[in-house]
C-alpha atoms as a PDB file:
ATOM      1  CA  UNK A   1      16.278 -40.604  -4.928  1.00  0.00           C
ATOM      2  CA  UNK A   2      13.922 -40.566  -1.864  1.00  0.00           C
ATOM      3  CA  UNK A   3      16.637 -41.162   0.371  1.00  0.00           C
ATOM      4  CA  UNK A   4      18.361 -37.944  -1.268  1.00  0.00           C
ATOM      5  CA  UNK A   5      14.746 -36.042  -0.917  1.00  0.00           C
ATOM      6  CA  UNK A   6      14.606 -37.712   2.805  1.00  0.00           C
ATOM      7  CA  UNK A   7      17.820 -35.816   4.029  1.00  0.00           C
ATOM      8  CA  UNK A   8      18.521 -32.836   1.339  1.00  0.00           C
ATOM      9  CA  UNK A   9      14.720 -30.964   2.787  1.00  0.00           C
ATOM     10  CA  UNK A  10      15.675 -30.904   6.318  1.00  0.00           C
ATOM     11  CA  UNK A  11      19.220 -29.710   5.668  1.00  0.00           C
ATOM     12  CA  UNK A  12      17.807 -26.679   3.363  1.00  0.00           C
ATOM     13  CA  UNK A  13      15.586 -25.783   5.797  1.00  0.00           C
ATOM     14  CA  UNK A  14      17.825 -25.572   8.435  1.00  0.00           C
ATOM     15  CA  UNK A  15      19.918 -23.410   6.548  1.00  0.00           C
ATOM     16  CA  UNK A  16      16.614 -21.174   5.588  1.00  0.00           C
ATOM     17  CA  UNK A  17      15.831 -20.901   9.189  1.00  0.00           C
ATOM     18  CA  UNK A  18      19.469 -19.871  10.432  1.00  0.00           C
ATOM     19  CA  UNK A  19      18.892 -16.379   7.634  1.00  0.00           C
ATOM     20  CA  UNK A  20      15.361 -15.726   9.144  1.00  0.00           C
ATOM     21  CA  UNK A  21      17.051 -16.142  12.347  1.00  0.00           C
ATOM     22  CA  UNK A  22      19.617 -13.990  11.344  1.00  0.00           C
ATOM     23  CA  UNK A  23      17.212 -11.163  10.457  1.00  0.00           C
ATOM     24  CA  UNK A  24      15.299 -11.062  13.172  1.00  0.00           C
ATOM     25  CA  UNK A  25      18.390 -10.764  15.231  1.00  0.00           C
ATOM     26  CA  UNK A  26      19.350  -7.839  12.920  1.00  0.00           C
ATOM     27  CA  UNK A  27      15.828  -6.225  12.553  1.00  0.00           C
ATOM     28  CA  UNK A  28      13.033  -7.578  15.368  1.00  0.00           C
ATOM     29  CA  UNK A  29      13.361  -5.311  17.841  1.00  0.00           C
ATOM     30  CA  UNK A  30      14.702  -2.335  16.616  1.00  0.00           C
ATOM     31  CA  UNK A  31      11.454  -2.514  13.978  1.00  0.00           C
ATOM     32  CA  UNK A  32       8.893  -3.571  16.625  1.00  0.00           C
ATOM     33  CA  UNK A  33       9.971  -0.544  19.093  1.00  0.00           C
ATOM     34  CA  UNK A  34       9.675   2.010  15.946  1.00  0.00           C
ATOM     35  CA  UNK A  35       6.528   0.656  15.078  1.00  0.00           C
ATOM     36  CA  UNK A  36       5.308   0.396  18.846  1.00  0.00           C
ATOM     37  CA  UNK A  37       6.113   4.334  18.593  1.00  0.00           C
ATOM     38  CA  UNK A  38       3.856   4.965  16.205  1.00  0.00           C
ATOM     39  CA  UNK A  39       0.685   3.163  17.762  1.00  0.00           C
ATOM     40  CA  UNK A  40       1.644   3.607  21.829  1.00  0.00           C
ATOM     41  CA  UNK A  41      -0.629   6.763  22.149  1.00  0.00           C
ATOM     42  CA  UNK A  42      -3.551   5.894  19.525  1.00  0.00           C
ATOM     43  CA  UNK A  43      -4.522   2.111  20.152  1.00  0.00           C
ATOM     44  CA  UNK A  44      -5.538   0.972  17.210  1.00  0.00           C
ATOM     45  CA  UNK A  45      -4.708  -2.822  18.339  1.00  0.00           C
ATOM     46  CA  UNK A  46      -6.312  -4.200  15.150  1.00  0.00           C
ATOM     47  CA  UNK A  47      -3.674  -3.077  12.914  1.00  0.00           C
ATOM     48  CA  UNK A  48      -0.921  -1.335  15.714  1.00  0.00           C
ATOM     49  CA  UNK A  49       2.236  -2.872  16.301  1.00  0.00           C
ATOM     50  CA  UNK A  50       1.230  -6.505  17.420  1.00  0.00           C
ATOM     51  CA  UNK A  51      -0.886  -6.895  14.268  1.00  0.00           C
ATOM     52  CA  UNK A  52       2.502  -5.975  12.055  1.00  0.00           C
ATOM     53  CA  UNK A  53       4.293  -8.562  14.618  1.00  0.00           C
ATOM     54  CA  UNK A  54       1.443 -11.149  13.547  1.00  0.00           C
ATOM     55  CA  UNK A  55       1.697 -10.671  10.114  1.00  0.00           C
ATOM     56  CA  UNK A  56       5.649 -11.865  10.302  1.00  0.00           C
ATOM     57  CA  UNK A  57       4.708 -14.511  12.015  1.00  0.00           C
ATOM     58  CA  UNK A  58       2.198 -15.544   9.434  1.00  0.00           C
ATOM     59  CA  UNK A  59       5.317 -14.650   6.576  1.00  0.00           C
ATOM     60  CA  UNK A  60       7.221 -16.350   8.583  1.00  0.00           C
ATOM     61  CA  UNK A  61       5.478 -19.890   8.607  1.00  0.00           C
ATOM     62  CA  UNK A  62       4.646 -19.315   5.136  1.00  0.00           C
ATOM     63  CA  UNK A  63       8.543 -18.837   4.618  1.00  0.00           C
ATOM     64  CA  UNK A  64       9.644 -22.491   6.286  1.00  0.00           C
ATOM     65  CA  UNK A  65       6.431 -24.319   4.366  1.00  0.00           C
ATOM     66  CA  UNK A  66       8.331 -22.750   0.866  1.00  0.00           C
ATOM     67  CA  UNK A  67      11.407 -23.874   2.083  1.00  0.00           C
ATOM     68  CA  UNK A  68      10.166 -27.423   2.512  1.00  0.00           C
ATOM     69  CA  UNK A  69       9.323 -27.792  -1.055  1.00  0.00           C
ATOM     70  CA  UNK A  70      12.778 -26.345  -2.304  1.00  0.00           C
ATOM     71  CA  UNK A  71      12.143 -22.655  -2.729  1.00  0.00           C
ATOM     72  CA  UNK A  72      14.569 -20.867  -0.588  1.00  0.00           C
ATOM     73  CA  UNK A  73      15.302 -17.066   0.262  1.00  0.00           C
ATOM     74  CA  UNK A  74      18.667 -15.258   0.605  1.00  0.00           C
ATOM     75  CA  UNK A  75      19.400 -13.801   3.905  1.00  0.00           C
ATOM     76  CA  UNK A  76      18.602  -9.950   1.890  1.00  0.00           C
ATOM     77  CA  UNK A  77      15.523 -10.618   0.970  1.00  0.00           C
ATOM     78  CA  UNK A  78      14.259 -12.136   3.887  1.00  0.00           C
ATOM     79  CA  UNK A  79      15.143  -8.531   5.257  1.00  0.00           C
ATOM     80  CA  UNK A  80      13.534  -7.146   2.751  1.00  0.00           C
ATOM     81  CA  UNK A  81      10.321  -9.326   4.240  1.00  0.00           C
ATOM     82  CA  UNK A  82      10.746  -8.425   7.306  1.00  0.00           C
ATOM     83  CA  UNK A  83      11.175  -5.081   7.022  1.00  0.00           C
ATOM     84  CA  UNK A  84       7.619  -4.641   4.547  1.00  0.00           C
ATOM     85  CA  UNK A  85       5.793  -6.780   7.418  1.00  0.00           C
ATOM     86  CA  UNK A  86       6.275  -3.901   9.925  1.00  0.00           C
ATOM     87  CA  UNK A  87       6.045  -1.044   7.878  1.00  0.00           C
ATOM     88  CA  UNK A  88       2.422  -1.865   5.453  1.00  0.00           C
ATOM     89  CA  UNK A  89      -0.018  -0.659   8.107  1.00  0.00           C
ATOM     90  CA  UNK A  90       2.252   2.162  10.047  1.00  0.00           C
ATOM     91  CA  UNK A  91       0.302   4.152   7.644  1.00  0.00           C
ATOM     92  CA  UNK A  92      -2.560   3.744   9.277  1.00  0.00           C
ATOM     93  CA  UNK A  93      -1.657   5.637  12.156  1.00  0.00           C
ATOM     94  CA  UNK A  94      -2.776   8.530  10.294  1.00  0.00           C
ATOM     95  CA  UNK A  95      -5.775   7.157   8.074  1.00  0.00           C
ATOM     96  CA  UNK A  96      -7.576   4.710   7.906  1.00  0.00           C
ATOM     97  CA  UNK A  97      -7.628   4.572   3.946  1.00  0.00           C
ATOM     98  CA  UNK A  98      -6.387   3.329   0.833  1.00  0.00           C
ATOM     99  CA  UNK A  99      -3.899   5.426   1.595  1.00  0.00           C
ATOM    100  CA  UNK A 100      -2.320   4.440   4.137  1.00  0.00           C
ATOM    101  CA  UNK A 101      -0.189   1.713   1.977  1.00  0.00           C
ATOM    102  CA  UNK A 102       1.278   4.816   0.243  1.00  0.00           C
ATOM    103  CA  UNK A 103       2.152   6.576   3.747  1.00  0.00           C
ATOM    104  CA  UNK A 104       3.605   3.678   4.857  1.00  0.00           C
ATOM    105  CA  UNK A 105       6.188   3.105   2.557  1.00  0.00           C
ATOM    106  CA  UNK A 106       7.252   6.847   2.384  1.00  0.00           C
ATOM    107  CA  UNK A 107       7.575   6.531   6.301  1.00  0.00           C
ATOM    108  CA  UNK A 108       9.577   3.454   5.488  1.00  0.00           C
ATOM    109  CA  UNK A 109      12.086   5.621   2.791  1.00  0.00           C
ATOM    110  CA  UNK A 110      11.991   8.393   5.980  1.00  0.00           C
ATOM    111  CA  UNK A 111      13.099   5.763   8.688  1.00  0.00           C
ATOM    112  CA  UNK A 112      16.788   4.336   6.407  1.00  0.00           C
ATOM    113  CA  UNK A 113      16.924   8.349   5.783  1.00  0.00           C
ATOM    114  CA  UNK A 114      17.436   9.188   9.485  1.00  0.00           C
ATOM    115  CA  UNK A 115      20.744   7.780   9.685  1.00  0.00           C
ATOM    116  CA  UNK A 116      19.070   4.007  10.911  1.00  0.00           C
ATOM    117  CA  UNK A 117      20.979   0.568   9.340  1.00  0.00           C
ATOM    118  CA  UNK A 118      21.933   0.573   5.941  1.00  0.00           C
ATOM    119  CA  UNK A 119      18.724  -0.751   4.141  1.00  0.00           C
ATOM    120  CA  UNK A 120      19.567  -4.375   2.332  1.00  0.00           C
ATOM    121  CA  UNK A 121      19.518  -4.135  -1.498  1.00  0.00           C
ATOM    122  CA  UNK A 122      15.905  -5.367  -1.486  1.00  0.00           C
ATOM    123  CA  UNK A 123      14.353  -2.651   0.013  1.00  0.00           C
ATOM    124  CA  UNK A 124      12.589  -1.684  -3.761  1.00  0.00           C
ATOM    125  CA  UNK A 125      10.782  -4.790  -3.245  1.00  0.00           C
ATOM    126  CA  UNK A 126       9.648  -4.146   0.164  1.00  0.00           C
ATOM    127  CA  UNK A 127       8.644  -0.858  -0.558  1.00  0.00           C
ATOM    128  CA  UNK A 128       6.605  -1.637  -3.782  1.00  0.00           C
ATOM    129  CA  UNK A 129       4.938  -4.507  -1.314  1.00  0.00           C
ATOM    130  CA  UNK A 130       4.132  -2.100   1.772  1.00  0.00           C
ATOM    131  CA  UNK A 131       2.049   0.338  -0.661  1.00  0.00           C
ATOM    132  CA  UNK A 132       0.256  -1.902  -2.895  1.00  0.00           C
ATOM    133  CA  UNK A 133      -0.409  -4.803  -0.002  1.00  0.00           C
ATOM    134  CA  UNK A 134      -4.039  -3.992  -0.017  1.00  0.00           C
ATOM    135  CA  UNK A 135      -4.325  -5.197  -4.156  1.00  0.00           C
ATOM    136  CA  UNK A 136      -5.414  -8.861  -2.920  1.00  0.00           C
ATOM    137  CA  UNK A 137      -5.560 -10.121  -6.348  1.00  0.00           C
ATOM    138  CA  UNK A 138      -2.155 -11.793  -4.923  1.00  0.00           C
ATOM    139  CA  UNK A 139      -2.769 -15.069  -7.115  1.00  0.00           C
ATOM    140  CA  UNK A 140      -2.252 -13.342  -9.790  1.00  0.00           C
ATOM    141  CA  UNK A 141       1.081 -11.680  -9.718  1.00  0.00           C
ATOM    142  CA  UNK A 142       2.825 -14.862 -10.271  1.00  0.00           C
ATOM    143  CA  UNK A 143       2.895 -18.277 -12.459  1.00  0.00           C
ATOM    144  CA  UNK A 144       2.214 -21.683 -11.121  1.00  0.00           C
ATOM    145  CA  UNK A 145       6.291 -22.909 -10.036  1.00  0.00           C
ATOM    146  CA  UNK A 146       7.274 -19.280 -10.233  1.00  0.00           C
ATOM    147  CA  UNK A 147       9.021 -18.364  -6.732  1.00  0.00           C
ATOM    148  CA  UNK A 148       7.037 -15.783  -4.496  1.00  0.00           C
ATOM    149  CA  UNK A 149       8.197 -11.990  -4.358  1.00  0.00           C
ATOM    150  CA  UNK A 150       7.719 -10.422  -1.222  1.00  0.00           C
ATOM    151  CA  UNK A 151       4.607  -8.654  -2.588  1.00  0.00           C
ATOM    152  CA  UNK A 152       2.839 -11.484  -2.986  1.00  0.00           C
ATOM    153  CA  UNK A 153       4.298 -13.672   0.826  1.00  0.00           C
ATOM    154  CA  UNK A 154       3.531 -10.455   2.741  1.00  0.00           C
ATOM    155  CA  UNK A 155      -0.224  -9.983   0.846  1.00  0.00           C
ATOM    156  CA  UNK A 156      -0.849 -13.314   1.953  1.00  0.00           C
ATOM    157  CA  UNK A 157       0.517 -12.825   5.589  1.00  0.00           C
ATOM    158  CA  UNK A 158      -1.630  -9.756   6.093  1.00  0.00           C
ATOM    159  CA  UNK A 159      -4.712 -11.953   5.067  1.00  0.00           C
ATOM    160  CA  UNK A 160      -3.910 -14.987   7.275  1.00  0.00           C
ATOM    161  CA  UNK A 161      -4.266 -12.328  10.598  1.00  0.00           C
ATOM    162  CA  UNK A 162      -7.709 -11.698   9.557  1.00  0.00           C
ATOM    163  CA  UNK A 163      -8.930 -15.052  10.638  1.00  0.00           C
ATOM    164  CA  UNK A 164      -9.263 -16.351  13.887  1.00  0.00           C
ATOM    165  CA  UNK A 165     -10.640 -15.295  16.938  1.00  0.00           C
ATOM    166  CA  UNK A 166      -7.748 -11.872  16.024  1.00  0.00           C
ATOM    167  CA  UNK A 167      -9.517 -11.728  13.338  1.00  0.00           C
ATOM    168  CA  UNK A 168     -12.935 -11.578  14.846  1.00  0.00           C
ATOM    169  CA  UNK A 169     -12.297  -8.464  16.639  1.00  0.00           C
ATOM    170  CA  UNK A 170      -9.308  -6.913  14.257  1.00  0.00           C
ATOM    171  CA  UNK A 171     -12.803  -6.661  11.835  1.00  0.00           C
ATOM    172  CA  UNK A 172     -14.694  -5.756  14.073  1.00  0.00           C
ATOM    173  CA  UNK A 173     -12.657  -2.843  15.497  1.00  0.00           C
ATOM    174  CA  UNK A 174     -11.600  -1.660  11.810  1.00  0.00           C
ATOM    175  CA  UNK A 175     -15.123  -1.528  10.109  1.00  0.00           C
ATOM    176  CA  UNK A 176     -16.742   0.195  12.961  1.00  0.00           C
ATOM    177  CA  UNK A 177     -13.571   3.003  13.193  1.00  0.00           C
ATOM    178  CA  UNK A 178     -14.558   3.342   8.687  1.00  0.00           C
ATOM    179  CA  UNK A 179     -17.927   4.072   9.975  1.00  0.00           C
ATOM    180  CA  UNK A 180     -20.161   1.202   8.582  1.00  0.00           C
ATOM    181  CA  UNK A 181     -23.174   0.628  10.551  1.00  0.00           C
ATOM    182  CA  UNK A 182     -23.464  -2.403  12.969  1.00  0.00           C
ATOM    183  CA  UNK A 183     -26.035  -4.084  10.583  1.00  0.00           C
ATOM    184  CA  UNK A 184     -23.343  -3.825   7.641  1.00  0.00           C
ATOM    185  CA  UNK A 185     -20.822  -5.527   9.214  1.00  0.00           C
ATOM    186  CA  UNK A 186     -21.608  -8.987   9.306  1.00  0.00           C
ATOM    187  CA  UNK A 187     -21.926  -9.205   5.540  1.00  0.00           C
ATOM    188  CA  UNK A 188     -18.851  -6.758   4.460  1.00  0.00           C
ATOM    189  CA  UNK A 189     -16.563  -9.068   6.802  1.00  0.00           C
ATOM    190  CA  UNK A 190     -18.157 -12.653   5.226  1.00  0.00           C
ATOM    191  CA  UNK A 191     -17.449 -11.048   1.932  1.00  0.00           C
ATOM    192  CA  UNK A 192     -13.951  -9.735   2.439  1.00  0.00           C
ATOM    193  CA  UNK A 193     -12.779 -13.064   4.020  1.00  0.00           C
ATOM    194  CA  UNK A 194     -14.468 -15.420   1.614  1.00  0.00           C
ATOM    195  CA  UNK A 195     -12.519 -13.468  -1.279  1.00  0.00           C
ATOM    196  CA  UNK A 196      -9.389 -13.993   0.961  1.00  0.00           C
ATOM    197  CA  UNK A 197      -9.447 -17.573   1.738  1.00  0.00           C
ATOM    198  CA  UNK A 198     -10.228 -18.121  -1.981  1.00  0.00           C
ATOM    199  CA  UNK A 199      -7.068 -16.064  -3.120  1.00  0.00           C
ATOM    200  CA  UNK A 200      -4.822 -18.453  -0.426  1.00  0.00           C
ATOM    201  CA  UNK A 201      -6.018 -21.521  -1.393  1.00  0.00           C
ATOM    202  CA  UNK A 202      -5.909 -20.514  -5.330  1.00  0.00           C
ATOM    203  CA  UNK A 203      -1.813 -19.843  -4.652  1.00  0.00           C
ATOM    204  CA  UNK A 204      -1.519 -22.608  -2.198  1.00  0.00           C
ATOM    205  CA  UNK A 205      -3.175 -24.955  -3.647  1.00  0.00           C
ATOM    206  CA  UNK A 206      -0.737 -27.778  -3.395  1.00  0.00           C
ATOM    207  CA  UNK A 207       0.143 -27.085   0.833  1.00  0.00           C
ATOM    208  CA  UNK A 208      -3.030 -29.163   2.037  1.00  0.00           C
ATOM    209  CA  UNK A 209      -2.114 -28.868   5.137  1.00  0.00           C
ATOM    210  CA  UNK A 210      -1.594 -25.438   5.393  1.00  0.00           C
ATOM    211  CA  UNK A 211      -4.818 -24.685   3.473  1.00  0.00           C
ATOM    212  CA  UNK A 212      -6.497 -26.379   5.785  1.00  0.00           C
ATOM    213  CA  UNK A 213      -4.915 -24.583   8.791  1.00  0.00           C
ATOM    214  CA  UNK A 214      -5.956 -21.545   7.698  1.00  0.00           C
ATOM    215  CA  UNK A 215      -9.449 -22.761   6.638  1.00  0.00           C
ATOM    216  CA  UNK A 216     -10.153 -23.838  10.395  1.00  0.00           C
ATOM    217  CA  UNK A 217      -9.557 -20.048  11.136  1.00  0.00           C
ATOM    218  CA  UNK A 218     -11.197 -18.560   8.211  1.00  0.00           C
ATOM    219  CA  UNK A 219     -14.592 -20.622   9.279  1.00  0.00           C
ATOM    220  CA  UNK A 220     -14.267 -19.563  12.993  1.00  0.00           C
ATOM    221  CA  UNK A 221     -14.662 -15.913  11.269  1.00  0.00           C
ATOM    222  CA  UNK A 222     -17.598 -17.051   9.582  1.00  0.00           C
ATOM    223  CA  UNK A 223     -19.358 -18.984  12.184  1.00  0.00           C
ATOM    224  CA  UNK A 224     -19.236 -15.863  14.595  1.00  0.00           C
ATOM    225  CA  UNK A 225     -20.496 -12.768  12.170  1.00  0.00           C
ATOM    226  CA  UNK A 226     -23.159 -15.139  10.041  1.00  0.00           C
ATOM    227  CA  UNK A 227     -25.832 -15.882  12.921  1.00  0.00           C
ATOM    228  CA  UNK A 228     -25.536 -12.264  12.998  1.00  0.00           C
ATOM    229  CA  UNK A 229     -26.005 -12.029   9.117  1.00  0.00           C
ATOM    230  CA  UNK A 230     -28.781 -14.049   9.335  1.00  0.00           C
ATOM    231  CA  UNK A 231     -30.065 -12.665  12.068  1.00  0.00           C
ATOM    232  CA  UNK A 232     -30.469 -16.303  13.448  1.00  0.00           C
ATOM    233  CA  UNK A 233     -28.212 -15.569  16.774  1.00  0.00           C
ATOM    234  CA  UNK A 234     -30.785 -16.135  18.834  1.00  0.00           C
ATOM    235  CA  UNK A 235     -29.387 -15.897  22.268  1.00  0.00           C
ATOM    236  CA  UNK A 236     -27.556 -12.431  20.646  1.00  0.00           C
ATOM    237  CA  UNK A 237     -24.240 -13.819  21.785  1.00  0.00           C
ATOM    238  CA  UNK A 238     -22.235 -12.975  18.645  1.00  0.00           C
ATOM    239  CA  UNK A 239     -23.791  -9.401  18.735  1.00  0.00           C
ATOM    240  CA  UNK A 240     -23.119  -8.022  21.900  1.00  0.00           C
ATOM    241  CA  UNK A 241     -19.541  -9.040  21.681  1.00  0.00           C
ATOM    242  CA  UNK A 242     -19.466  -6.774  18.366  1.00  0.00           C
ATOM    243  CA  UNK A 243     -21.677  -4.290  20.836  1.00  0.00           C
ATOM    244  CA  UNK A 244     -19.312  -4.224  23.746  1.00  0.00           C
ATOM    245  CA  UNK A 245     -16.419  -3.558  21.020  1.00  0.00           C
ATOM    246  CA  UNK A 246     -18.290  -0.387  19.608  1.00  0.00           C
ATOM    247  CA  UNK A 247     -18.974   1.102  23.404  1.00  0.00           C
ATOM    248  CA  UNK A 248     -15.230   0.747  23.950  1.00  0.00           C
ATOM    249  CA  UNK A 249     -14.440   2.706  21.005  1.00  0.00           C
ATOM    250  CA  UNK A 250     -17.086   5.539  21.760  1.00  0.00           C
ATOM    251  CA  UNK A 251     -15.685   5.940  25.000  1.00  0.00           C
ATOM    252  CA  UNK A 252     -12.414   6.732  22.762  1.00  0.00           C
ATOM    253  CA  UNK A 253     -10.289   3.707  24.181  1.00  0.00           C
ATOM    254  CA  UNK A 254      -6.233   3.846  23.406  1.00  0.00           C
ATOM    255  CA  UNK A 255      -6.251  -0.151  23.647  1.00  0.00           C
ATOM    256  CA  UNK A 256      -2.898  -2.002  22.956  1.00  0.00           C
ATOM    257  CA  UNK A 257      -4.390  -5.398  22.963  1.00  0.00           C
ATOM    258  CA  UNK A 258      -7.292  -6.920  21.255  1.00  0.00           C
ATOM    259  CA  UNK A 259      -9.038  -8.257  24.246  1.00  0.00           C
ATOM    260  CA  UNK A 260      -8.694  -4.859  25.947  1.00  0.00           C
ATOM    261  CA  UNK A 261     -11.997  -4.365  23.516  1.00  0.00           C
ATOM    262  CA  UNK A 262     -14.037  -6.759  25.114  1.00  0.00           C
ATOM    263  CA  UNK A 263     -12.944  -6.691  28.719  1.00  0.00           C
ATOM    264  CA  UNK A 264     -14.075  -7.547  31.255  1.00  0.00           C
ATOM    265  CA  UNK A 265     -14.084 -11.122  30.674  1.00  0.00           C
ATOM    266  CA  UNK A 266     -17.583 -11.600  32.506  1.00  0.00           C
ATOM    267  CA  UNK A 267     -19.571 -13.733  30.420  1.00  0.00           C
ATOM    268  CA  UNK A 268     -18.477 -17.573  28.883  1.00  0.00           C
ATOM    269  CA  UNK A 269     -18.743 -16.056  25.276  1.00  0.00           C
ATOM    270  CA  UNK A 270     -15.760 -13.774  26.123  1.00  0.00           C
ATOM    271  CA  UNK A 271     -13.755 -15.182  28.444  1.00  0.00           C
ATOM    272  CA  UNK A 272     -13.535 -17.954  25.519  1.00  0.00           C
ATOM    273  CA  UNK A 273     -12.857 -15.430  23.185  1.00  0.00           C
ATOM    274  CA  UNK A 274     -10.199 -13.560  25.504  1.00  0.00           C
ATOM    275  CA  UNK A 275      -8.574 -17.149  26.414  1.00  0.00           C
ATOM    276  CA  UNK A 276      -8.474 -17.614  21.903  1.00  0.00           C
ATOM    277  CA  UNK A 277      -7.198 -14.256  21.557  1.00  0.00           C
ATOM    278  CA  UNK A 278      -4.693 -14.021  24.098  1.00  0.00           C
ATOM    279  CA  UNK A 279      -3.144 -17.978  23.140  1.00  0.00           C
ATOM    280  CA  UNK A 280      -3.017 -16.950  19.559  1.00  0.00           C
ATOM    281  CA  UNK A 281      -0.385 -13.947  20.924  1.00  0.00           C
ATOM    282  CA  UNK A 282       1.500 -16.441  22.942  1.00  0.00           C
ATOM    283  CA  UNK A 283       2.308 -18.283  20.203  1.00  0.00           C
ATOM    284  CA  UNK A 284       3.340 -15.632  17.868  1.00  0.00           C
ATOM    285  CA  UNK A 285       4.952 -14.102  20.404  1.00  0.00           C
ATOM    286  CA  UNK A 286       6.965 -17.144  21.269  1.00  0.00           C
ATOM    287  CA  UNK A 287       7.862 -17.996  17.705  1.00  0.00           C
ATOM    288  CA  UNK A 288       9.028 -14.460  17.006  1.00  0.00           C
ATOM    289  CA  UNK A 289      11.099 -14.042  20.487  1.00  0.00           C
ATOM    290  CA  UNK A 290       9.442 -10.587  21.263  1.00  0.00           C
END
């Protein structure tokens, strides 16, 4: 039996790699250039075409750690994932809202309208996921051994880019563009991403190791905005990066990158941060072939 488990793992996910390979030859680029449309002339880098990129990355890893422990995909629904992953936060091109879920799945029906690729057959499910991915109550959708719907996979995908240095300034950017006062922040973004880790780790609750992944970056979020909370920054560090990101965004900056909000790299505090921000691209960038 453990010789069976030893070679019959590697072999499925081989074969569950080859289909996401397979869709991102059919999809990648053609969805990452639509999306890049959208966001090109508005910024918006916290949720604009490299946050939708980052998000399949995130599905994407998520996708291979299922396919470890037996639960596989078909080669149309991974479509169906990939295609959900870059249209949930098109919407936001136009509002900022709750919205904006809604928008983007209409713009989703619009784009297989206009004479694009025939849609796969589960492009229901990837709709129903792109306008209801902001319900993060995720871990409850599903029983314990009950395989993932694309709902839930890209839910959890859109969480995991909140943490991290990303993360840092993809809050950052967002809150202050919904108008909540500097001295709100801190506390609305601990709150949001406390309730997120706990949702992960409640469905993932047997991956250890990708728990604790994702914890490392969930706790990098919280060690940056709660000296702030506390008000115990004392050399205010944490604060004028947050600062420098809000007199970018007055000036009206159409940024494509994330560390376009805190440039120029001139003090140690963000030149780390750029360094973070910039690896955490290469890498998804790498992954994902863009």
């Amino acid at each position: 039996m453990l010789l069976f488990c030893f070679f019959y793992v590697p072999t499925t996910m081989k074969k569950n790699n080859r289909h996401i390979q397979q869709a991102e030859e059919k999809w990648l680029k053609k969805l990452f250039d639509y999306n890049r449309d959208h966001f090109i002339d508005i910024g918006l880098p916290s949720h604009n075409h490299w946050h939708h990129l980052r998000v399949w990355c995130f599905l994407r890893e998520i996708l291979e750690i299922l396919a470890g422990k037996g639960i596989h995909y078909n080669q149309d629904e991974l479509e169906g994932m990939i295609i959900a992953a870059f249209f949930h936060d098109i919407g936001m091109h136009l509002t900022f809202d709750e919205l904006h879920g809604k928008l983007g799945a209409e713009k989703c029906r619009g784009y297989f309208a206009t004479g694009h690729p025939h849609p796969p057959h589960s492009l229901p499910a990837a709709l129903e996921a792109i306008e209801k991915h902001d319900d993060k109550t995720y871990h409850n959708h599903r029983q314990d051994g009950e395989k993932p719907g694309t709902d839930v996979l890209l839910a959890v995908a859109d969480d995991l880019d909140a943490f991290g240095a990303t993360g840092i300034l993809r809050y950052t950017e967002i809150l202050l563009l919904r108008g909540f006062k500097m001295e709100d922040i801190p506390q609305k973004v601990l709150s949001n991403a406390r309730s997120r880790m706990e949702n992960f780790e409640r469905l993932f609750v047997h991956n250890r190791y990708m728990v604790e992944r994702h914890r490392q970056r969930y706790e990098k979020v919280c060690n940056f905005f709660l000296p702030i909370a506390e008000q115990a920054d004392q050399q205010p560090v944490n604060r004028s990066i947050v600062e420098r990101v809000q007199n970018k965004l007055e000036v009206s900056l159409r940024a494509e990158y994330l560390v376009e909000l805190i440039e120029p790299a001139d003090t140690p505090a963000i030149v780390a941060m750029h360094d973070e921000i910039k690896q955490e691209q290469k890498e998804c960038m790498e992954q994902a072939s863009i």
